[in-house]
N, C-alpha and C. Protein backbone atom coordinates (compact mmCIF):
# COMPACT_ATOMS: atom_id res chain seq x y z
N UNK A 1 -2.10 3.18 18.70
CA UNK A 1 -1.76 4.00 17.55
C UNK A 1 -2.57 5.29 17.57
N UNK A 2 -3.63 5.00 17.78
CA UNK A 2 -4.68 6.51 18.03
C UNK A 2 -4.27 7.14 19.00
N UNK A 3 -3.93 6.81 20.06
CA UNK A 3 -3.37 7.74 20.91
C UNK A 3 -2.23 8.38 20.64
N UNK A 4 -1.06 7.69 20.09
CA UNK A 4 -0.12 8.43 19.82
C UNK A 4 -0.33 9.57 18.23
N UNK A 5 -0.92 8.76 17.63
CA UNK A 5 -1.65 10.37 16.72
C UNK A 5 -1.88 11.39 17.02
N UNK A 6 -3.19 10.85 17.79
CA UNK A 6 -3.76 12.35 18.37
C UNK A 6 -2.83 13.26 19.61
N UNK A 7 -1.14 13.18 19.82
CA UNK A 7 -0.45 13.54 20.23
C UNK A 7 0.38 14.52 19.64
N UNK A 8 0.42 13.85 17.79
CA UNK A 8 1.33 14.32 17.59
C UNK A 8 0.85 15.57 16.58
N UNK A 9 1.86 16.38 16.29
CA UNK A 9 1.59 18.05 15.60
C UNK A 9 1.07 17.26 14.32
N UNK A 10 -0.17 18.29 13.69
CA UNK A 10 -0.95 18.32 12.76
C UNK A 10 -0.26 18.40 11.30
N UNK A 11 0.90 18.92 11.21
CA UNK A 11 1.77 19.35 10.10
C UNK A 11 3.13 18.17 9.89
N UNK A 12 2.69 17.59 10.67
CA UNK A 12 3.87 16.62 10.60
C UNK A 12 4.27 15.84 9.68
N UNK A 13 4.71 15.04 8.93
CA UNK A 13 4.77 14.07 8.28
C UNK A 13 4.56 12.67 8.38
N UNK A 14 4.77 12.31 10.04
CA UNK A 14 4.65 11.00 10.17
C UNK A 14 2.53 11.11 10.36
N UNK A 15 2.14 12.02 11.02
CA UNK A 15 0.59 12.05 11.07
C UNK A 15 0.02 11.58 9.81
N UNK A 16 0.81 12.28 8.52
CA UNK A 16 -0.02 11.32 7.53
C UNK A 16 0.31 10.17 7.07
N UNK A 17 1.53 9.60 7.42
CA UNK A 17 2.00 8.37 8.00
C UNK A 17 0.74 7.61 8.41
N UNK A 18 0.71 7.95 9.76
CA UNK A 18 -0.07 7.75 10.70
C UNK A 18 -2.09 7.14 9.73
N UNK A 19 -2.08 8.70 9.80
CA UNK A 19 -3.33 8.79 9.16
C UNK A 19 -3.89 7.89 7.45
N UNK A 20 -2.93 7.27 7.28
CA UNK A 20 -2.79 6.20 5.57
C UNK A 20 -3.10 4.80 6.27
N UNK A 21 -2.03 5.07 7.83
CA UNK A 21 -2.38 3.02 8.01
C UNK A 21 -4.12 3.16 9.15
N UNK A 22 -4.25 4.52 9.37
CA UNK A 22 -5.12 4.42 9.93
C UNK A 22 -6.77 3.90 9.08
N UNK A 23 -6.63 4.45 8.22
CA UNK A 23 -7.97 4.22 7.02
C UNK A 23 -7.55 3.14 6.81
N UNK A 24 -6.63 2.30 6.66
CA UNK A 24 -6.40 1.16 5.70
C UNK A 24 -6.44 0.07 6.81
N UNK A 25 -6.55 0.52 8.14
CA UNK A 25 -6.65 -0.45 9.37
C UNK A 25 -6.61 -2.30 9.02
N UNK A 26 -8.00 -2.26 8.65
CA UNK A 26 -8.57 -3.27 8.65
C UNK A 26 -7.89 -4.42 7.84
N UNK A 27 -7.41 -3.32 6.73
CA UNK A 27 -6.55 -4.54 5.45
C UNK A 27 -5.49 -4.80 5.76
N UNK A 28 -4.69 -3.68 6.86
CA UNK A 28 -3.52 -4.20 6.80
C UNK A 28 -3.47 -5.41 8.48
N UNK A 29 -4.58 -5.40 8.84
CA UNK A 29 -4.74 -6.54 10.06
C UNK A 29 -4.70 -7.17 9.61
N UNK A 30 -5.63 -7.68 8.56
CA UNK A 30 -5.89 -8.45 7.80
C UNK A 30 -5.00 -9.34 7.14
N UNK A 31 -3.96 -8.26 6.60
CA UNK A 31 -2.38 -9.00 5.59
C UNK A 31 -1.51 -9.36 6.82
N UNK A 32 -1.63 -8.80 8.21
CA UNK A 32 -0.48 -9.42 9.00
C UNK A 32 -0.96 -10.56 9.88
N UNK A 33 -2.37 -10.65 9.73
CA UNK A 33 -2.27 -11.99 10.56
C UNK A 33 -2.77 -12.86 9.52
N UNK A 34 -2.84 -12.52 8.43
CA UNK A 34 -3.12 -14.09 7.31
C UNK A 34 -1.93 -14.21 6.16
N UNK A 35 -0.94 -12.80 6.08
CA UNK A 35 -0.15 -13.22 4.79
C UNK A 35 -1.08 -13.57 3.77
N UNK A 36 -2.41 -13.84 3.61
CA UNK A 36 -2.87 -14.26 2.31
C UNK A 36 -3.41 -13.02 0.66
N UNK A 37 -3.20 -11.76 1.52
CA UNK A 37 -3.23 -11.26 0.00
C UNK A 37 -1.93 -10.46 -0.38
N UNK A 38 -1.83 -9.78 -1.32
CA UNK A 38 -0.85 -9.43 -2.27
C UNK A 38 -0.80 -7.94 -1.74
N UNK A 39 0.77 -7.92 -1.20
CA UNK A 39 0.85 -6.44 -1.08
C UNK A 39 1.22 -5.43 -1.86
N UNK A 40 1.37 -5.78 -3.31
CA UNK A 40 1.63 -4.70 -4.72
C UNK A 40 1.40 -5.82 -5.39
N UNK A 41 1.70 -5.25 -6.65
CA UNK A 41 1.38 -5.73 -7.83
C UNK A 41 2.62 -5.89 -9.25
N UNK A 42 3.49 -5.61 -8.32
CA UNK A 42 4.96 -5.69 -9.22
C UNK A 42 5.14 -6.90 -10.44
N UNK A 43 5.10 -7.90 -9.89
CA UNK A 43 4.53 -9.00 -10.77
C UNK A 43 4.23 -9.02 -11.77
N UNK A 44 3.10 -8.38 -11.44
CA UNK A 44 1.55 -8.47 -12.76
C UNK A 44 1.89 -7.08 -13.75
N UNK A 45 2.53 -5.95 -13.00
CA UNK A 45 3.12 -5.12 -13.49
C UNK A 45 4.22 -5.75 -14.45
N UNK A 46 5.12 -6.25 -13.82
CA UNK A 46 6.52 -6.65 -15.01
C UNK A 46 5.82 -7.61 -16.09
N UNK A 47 5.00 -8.13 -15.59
CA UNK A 47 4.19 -9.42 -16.82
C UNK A 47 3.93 -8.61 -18.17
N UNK A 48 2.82 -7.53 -17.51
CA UNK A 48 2.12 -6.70 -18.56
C UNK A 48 3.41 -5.84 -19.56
N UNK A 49 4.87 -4.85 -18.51
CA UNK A 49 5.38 -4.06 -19.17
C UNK A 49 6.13 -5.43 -20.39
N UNK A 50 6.34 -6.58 -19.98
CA UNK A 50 6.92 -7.95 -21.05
C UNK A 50 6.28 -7.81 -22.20
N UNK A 51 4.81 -7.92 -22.26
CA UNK A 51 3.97 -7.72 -23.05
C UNK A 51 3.90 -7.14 -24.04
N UNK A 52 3.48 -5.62 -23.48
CA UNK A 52 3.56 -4.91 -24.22
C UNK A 52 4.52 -4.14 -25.37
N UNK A 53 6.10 -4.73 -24.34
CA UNK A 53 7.10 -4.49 -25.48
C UNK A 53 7.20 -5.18 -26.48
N UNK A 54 6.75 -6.48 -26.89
CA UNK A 54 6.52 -7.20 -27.64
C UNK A 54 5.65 -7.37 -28.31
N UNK A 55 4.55 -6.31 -28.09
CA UNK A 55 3.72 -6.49 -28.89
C UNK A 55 3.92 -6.21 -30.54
N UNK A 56 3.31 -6.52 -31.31
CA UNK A 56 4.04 -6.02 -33.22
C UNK A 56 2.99 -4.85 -33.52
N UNK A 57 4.05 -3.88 -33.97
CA UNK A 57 2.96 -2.51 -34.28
C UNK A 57 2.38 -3.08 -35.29
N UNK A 58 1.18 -2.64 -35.58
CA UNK A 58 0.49 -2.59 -37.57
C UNK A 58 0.94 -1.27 -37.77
């Protein structure tokens, strides 16, 4: 993957592509050889927006 980065034009779009999974390396090794953590939060998101529509104004 580093090699083909450092190939490609500086203005590009996929470089910062590139350059997002590059910082995040480790976590995303991490999520593909264990599946064990959570890749968003959609979930916990729809839980909370449930919530809050229901909440009763004072």
């Amino acid at each position: 993957m580093l090699c083909t980065y450092r190939q490609l034009r500086p203005e590009s779009l996929i470089v910062q592509a590139f350059a997002h999974s590059i910082k995040r390396w480790k976590k995303l090794n991490l999520y593909a050889h264990t599946g064990n953590l959570m890749q968003d939060n959609n979930a916990f998101e729809r839980c909370m927006r449930n919530a809050a529509a229901h909440q009763v104004q004072v």
